[in-house]
Structures are given as structure tokens and as C-alpha cells.
PDB file of N, CA and C in Angstrom:
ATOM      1  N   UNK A   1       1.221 -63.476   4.533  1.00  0.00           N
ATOM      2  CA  UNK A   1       1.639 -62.284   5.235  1.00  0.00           C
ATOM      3  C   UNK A   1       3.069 -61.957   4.839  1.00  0.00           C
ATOM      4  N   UNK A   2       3.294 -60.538   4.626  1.00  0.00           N
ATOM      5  CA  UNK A   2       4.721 -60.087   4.343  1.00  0.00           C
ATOM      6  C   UNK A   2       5.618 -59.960   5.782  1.00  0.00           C
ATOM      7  N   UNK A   3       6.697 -60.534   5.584  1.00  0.00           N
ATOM      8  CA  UNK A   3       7.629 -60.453   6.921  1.00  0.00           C
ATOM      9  C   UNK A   3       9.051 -59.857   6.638  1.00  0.00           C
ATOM     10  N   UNK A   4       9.248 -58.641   7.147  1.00  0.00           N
ATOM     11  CA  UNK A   4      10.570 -57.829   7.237  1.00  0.00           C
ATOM     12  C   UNK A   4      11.482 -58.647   7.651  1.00  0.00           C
ATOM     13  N   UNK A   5      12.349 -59.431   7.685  1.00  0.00           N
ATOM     14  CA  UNK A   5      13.580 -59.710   8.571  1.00  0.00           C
ATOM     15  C   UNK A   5      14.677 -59.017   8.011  1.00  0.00           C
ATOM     16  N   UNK A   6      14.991 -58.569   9.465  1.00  0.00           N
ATOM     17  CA  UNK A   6      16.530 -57.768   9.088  1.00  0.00           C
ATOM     18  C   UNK A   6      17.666 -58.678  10.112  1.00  0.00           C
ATOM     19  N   UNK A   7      18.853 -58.630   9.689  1.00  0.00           N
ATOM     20  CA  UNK A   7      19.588 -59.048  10.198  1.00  0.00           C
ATOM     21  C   UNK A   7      20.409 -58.538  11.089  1.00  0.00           C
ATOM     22  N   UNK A   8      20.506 -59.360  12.237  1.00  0.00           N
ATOM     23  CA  UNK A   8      21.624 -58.658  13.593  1.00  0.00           C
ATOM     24  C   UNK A   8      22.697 -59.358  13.624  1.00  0.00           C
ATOM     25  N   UNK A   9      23.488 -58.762  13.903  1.00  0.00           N
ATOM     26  CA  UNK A   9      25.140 -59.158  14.517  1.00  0.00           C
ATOM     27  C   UNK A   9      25.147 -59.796  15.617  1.00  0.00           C
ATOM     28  N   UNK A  10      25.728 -61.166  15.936  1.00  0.00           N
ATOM     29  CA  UNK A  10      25.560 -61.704  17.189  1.00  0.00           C
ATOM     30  C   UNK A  10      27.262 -61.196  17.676  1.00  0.00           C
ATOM     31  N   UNK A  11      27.566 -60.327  18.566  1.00  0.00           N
ATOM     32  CA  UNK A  11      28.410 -59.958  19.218  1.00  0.00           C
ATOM     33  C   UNK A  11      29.679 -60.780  19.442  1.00  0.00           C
ATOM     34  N   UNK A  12      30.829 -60.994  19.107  1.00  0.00           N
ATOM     35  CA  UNK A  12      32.063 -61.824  19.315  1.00  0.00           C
ATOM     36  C   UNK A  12      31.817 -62.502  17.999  1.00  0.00           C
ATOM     37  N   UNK A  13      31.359 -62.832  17.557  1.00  0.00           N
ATOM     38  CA  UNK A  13      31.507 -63.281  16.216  1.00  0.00           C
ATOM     39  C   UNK A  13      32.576 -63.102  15.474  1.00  0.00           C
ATOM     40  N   UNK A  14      33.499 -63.832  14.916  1.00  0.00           N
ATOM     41  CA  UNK A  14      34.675 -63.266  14.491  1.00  0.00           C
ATOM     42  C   UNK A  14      34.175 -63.395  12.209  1.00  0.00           C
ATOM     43  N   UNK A  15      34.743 -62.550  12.021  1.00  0.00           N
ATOM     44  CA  UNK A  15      34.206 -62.703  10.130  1.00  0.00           C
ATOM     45  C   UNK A  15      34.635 -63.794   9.602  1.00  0.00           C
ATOM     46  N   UNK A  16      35.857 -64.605   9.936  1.00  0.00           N
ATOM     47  CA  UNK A  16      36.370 -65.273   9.538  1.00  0.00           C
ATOM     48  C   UNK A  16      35.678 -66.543   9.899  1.00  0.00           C
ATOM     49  N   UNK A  17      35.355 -66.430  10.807  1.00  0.00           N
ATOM     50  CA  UNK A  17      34.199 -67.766  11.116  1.00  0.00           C
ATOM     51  C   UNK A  17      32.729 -67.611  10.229  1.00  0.00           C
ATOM     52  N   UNK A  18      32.315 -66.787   9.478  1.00  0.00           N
ATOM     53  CA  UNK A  18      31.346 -66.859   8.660  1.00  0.00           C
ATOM     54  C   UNK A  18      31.669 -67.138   7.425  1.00  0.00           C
ATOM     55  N   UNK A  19      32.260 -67.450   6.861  1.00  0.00           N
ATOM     56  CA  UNK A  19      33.180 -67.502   5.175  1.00  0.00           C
ATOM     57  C   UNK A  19      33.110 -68.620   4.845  1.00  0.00           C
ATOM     58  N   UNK A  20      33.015 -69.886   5.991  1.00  0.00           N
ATOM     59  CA  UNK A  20      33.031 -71.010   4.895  1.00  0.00           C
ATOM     60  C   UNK A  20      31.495 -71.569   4.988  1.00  0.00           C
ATOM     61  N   UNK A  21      30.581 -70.884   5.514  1.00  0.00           N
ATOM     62  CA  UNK A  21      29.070 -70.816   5.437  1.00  0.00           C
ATOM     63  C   UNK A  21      28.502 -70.028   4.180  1.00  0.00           C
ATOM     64  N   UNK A  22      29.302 -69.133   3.819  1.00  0.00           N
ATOM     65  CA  UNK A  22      28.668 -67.813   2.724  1.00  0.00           C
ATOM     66  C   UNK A  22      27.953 -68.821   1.727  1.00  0.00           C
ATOM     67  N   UNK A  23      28.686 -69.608   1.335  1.00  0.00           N
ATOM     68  CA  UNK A  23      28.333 -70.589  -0.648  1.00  0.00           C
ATOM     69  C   UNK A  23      26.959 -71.645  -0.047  1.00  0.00           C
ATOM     70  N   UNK A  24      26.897 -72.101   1.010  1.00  0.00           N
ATOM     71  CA  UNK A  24      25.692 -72.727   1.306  1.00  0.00           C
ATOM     72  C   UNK A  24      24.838 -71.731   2.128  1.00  0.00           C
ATOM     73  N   UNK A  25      24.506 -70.486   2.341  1.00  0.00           N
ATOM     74  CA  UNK A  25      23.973 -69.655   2.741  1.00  0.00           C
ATOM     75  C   UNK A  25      23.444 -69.548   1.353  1.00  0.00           C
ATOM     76  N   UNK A  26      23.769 -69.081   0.547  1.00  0.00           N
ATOM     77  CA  UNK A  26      23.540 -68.349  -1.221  1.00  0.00           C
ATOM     78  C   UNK A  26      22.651 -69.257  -1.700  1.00  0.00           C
ATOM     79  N   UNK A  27      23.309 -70.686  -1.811  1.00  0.00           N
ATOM     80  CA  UNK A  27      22.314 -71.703  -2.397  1.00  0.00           C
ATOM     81  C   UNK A  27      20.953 -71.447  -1.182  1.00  0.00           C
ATOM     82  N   UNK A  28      20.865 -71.902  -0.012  1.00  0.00           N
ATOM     83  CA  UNK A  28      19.761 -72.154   0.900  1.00  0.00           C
ATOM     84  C   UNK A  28      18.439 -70.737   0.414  1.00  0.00           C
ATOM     85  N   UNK A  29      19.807 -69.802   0.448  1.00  0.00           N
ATOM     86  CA  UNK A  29      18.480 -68.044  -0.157  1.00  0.00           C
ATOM     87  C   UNK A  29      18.338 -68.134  -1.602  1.00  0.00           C
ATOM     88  N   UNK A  30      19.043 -69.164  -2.579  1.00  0.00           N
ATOM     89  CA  UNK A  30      18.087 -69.174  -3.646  1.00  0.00           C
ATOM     90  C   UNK A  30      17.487 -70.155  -3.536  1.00  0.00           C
ATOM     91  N   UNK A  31      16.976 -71.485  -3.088  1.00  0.00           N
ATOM     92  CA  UNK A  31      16.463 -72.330  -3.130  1.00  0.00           C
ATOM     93  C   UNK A  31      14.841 -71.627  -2.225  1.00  0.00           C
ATOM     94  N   UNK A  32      15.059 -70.483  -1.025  1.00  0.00           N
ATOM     95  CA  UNK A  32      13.630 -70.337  -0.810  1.00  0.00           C
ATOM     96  C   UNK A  32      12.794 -69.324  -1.576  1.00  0.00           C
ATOM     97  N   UNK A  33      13.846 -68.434  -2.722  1.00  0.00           N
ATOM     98  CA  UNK A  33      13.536 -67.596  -3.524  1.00  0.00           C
ATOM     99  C   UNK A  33      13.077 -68.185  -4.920  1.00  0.00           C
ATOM    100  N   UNK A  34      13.247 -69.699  -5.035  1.00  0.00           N
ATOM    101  CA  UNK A  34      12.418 -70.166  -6.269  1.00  0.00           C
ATOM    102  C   UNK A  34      11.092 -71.437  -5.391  1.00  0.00           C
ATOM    103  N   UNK A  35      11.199 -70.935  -4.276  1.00  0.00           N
ATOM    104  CA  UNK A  35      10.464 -71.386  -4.271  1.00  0.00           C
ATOM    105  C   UNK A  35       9.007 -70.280  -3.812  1.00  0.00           C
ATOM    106  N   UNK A  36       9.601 -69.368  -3.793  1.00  0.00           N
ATOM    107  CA  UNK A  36       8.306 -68.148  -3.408  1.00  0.00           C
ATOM    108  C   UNK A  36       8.208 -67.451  -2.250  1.00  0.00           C
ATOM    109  N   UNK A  37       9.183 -67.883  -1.170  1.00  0.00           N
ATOM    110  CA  UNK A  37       9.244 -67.365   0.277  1.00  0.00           C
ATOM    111  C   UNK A  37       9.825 -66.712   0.374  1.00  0.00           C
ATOM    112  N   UNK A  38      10.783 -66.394  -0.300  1.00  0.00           N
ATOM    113  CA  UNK A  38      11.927 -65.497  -0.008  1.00  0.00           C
ATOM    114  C   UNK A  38      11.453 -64.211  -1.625  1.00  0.00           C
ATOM    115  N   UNK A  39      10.887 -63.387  -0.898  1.00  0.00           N
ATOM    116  CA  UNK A  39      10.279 -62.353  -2.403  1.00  0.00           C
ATOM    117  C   UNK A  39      11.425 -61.343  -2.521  1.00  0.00           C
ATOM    118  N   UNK A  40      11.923 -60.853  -2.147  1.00  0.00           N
ATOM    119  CA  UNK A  40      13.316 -59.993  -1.837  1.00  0.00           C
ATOM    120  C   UNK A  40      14.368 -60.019  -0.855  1.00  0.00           C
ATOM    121  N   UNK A  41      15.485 -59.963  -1.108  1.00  0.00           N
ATOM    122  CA  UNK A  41      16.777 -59.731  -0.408  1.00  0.00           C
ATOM    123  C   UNK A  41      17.491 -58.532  -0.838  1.00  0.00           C
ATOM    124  N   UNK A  42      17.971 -57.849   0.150  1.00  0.00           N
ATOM    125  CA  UNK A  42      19.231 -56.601   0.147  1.00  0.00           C
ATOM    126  C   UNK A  42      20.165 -56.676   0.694  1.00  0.00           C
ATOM    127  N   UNK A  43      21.042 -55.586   0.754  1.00  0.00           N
ATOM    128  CA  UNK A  43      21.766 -55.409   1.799  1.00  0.00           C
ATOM    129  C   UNK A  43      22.206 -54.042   2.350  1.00  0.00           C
ATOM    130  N   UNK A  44      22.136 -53.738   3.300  1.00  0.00           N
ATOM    131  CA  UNK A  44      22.060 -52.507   3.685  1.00  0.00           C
ATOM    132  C   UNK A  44      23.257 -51.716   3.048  1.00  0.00           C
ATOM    133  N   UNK A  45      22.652 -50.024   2.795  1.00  0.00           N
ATOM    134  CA  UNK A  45      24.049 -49.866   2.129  1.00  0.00           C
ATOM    135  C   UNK A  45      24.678 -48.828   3.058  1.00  0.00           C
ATOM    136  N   UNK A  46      24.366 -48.965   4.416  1.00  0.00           N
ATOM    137  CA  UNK A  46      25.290 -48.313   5.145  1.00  0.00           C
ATOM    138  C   UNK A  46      25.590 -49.439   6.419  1.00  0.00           C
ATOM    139  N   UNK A  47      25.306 -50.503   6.508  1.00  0.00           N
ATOM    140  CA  UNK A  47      26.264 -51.319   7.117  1.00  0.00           C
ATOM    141  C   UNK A  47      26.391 -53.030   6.803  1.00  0.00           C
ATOM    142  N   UNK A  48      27.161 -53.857   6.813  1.00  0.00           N
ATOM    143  CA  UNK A  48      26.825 -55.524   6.295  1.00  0.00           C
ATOM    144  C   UNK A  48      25.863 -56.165   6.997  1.00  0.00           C
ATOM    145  N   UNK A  49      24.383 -55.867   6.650  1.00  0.00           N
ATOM    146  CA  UNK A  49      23.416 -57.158   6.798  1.00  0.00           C
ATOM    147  C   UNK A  49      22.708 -57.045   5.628  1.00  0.00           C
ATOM    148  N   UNK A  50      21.951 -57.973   5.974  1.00  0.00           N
ATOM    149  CA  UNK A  50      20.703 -58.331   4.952  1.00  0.00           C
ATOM    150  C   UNK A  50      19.723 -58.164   5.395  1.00  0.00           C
ATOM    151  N   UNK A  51      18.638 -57.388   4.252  1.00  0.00           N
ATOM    152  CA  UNK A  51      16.818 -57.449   4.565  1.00  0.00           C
ATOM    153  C   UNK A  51      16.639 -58.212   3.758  1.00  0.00           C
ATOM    154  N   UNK A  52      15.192 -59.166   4.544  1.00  0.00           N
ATOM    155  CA  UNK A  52      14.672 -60.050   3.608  1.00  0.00           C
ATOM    156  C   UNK A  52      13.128 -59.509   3.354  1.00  0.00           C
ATOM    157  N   UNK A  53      12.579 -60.212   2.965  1.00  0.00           N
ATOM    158  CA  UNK A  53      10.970 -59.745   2.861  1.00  0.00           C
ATOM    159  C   UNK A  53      10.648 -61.378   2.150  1.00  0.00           C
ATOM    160  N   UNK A  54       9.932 -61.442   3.825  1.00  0.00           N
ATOM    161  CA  UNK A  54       9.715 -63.449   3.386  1.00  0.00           C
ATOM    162  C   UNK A  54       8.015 -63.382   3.139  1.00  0.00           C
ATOM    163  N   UNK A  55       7.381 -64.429   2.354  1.00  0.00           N
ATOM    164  CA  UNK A  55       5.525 -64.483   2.266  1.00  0.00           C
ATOM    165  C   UNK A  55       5.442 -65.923   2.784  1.00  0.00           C
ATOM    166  N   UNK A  56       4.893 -65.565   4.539  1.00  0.00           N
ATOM    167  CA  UNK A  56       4.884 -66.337   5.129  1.00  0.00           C
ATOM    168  C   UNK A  56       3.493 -66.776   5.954  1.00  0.00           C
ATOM    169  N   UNK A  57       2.864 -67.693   6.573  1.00  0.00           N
ATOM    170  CA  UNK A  57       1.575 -67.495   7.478  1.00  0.00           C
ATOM    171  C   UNK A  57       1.741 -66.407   8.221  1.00  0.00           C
ATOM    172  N   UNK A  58       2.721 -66.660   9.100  1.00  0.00           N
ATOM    173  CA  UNK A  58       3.060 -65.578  10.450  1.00  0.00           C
ATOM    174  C   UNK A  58       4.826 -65.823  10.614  1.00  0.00           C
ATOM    175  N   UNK A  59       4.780 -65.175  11.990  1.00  0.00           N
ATOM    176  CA  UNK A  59       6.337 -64.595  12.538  1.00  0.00           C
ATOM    177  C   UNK A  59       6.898 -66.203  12.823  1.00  0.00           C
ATOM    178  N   UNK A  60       5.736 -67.264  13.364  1.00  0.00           N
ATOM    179  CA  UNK A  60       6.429 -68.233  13.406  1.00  0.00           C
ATOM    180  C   UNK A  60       6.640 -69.366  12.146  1.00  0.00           C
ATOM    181  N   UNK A  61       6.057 -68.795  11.486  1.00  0.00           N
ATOM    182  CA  UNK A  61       6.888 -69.690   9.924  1.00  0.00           C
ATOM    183  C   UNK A  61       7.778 -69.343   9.616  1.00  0.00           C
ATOM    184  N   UNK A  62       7.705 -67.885   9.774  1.00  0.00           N
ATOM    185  CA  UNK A  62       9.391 -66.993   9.379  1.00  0.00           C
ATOM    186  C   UNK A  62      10.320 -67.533   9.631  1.00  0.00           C
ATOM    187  N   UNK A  63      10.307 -67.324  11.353  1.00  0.00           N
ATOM    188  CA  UNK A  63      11.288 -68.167  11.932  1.00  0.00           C
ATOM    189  C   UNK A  63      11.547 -69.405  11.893  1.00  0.00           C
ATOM    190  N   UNK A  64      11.183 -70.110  11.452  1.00  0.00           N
ATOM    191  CA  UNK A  64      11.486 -71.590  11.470  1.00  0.00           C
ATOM    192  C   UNK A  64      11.958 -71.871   9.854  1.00  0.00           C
ATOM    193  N   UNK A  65      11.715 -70.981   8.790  1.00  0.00           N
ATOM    194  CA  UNK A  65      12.030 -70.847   7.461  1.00  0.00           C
ATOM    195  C   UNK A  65      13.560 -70.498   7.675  1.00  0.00           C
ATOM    196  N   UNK A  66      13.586 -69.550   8.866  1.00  0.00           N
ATOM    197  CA  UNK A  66      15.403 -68.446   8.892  1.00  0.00           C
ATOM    198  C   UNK A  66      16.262 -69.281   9.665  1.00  0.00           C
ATOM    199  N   UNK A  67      15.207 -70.078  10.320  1.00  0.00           N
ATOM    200  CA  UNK A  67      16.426 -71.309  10.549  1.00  0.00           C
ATOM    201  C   UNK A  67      17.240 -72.410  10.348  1.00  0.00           C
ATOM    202  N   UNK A  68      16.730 -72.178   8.657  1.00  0.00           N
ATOM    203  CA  UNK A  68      16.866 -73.639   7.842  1.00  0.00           C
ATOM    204  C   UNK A  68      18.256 -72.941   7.345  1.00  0.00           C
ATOM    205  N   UNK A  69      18.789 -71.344   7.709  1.00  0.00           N
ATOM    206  CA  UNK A  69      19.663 -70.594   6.683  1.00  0.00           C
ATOM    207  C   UNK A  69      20.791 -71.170   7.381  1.00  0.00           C
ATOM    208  N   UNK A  70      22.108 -71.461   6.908  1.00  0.00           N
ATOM    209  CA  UNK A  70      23.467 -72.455   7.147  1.00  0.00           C
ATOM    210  C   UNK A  70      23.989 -71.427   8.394  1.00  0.00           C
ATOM    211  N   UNK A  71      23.777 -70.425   8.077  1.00  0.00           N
ATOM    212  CA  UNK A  71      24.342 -69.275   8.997  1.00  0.00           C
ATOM    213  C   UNK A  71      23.518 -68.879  10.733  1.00  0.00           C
ATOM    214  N   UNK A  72      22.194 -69.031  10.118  1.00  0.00           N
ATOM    215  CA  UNK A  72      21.699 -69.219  11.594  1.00  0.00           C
ATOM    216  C   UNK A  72      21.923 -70.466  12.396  1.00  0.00           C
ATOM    217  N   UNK A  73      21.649 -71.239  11.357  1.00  0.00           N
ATOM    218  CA  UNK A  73      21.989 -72.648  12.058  1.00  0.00           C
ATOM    219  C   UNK A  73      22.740 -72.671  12.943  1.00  0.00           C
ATOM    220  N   UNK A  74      24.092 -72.419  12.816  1.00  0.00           N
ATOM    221  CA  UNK A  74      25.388 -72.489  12.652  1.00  0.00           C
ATOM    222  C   UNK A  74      25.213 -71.428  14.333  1.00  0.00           C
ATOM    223  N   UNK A  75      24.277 -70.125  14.475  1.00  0.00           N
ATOM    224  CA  UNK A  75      24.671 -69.407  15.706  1.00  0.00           C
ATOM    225  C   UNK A  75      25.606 -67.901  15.369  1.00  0.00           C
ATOM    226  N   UNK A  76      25.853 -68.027  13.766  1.00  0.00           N
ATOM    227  CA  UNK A  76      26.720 -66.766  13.607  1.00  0.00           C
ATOM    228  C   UNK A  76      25.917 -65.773  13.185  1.00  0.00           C
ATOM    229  N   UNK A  77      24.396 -65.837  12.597  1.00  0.00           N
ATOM    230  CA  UNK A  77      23.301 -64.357  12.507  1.00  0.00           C
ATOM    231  C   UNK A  77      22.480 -64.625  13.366  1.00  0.00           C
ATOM    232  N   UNK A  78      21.555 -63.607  13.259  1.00  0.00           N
ATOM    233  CA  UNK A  78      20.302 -63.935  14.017  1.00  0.00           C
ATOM    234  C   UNK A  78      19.223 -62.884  12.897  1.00  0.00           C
ATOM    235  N   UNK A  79      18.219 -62.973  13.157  1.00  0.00           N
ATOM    236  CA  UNK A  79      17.058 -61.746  12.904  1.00  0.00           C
ATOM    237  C   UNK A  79      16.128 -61.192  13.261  1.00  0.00           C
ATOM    238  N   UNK A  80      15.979 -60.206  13.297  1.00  0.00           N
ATOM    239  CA  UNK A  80      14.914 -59.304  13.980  1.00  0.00           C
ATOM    240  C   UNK A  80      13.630 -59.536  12.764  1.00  0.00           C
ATOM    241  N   UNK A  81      12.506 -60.434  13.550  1.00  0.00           N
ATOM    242  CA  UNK A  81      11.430 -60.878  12.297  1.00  0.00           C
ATOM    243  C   UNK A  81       9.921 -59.865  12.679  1.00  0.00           C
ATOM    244  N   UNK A  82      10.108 -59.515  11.701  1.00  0.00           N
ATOM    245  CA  UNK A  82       9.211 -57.769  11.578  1.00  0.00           C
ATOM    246  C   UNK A  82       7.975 -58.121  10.885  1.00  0.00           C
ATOM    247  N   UNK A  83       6.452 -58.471  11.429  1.00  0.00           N
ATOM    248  CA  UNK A  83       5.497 -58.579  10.593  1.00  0.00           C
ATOM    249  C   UNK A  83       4.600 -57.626   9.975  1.00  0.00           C
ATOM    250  N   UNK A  84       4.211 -57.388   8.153  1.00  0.00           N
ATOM    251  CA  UNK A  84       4.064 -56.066   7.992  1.00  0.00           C
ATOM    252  C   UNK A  84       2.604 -56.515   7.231  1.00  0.00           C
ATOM    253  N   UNK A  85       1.569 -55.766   7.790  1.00  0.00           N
ATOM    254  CA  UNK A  85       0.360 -55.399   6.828  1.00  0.00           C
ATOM    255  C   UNK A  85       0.327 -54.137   6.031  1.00  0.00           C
ATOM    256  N   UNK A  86      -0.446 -54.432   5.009  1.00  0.00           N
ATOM    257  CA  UNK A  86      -0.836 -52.896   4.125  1.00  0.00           C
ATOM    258  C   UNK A  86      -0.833 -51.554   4.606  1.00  0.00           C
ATOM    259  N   UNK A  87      -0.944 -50.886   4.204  1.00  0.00           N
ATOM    260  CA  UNK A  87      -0.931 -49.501   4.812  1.00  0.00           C
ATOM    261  C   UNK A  87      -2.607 -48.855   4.262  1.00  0.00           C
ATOM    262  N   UNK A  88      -3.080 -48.624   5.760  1.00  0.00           N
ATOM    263  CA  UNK A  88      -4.232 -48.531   5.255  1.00  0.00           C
ATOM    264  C   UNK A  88      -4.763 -46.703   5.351  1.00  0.00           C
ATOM    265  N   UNK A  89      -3.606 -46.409   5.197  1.00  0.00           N
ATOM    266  CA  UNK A  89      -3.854 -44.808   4.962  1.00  0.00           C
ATOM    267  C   UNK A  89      -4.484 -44.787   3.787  1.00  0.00           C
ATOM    268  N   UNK A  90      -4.344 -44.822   2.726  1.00  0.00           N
ATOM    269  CA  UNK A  90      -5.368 -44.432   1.651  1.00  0.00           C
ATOM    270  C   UNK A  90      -6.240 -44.227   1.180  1.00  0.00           C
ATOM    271  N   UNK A  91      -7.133 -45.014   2.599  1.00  0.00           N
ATOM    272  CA  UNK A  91      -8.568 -44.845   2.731  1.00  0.00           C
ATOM    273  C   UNK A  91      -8.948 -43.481   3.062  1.00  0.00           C
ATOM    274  N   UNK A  92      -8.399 -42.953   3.902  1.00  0.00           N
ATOM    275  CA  UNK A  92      -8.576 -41.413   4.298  1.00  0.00           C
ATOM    276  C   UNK A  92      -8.432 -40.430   3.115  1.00  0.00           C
ATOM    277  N   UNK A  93      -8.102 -40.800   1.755  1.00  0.00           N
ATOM    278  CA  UNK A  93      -8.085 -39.980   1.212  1.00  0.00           C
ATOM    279  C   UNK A  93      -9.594 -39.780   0.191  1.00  0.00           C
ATOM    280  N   UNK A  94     -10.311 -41.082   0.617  1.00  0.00           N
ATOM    281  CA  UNK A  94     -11.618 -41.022   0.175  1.00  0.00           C
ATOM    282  C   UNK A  94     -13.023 -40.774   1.289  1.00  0.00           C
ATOM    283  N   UNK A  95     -12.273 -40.674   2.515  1.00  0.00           N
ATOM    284  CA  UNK A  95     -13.474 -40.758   3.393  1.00  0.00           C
ATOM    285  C   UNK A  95     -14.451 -39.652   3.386  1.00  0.00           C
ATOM    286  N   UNK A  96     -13.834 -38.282   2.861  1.00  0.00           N
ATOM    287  CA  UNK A  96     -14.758 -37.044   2.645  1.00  0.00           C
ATOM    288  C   UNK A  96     -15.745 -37.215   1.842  1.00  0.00           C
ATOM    289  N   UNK A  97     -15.825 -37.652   0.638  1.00  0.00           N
ATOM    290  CA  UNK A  97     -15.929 -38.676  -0.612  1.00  0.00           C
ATOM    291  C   UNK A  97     -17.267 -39.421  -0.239  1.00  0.00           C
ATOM    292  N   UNK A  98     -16.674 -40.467   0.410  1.00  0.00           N
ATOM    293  CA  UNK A  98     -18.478 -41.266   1.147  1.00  0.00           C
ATOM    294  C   UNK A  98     -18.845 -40.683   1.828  1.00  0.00           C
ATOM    295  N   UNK A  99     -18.737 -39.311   2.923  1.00  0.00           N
ATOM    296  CA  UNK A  99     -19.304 -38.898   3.539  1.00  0.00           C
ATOM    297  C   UNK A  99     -20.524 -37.911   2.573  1.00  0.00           C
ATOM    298  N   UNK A 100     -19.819 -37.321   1.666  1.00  0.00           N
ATOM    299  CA  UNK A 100     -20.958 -36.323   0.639  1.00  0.00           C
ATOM    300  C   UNK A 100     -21.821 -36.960   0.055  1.00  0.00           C
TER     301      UNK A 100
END
């Protein structure tokens, strides 16, 4: 299953308390990106977080995958874990189709 996580701001957080997490954050998101879980990362380009797009069973592998990250660990991100199926509009564009 494909899983959206986007990232939230945990409130009082100061930036300077996230900086000496960044270099073992990087390694932890390439280590689940060679391993196949982690299929994309961004970052928003109108404010500082990250989207991920993890291939996971469900919401609770996600989560327990986003908690291995130095930064959640740690209490300074969090994520909003978004589970996404196909889009099954496309079918409608054949249903007239089997109906004739």
C-alpha cells in the first residue's frame, strides 16, 4: 500500500534543537530508500517539511517505520500518515463501452 506522510511542526520546537539530528535523519531516509520503503521524498516548496510516499502493509507499518527517523524519535517532527489507493475513476470512462 502507498502511504502519504507529510510532515507537522510540533509547536515550541526551537530550529536549533533540530540541527544536530539533520546528518542521522539523511542517513536513516537513505537507508529506508535503498531499501524500498521510502519510494519518494520532497519538500514542500511553500513551507519547510517533507512528503514522503512510503510502500508499506498499512498506516501501522508506516508508523512504526517513521519512528525509526532520529527526528521523530527524538519528539522534534511528527506526521500526518495518509493512506492512498488507486484512483478508480478511469473506469467510468469505459462504462458506456460495456454497456453497448
Amino acid at each position: 500500500m502507498k502511504i502519504l506522510a507529510i510532515e507537522k511542526e510540533i509547536p515550541g520546537i526551537p530550529e536549533e534543537s533540530i540541527k544536530p539530528f539533520l546528518k542521522p535523519e539523511a542517513a536513516r531516509v537513505w537507508q529506508l530508500q535503498q531499501e524500498g520503503i521510502l519510494r519518494e521524498i520532497y519538500f514542500r516548496a511553500d513551507i519547510s517539511c517533507a512528503v514522503l510516499i512510503l510502500e508499506c502493509e498499512d498506516v501501522i507499518e508506516a508508523d512504526k517505520i517513521l519512528q525509526t527517523l532520529p527526528l521523530v524519535k527524538k519528539g522534534k517532527i511528527a506526521f500526518d500518515i495518509i493512506p492512498l489507493i488507486p484512483y478508480p475513476g478511469f473506469s467510468r470512462l469505459f462504462e458506456q463501452q460495456n454497456r453497448d
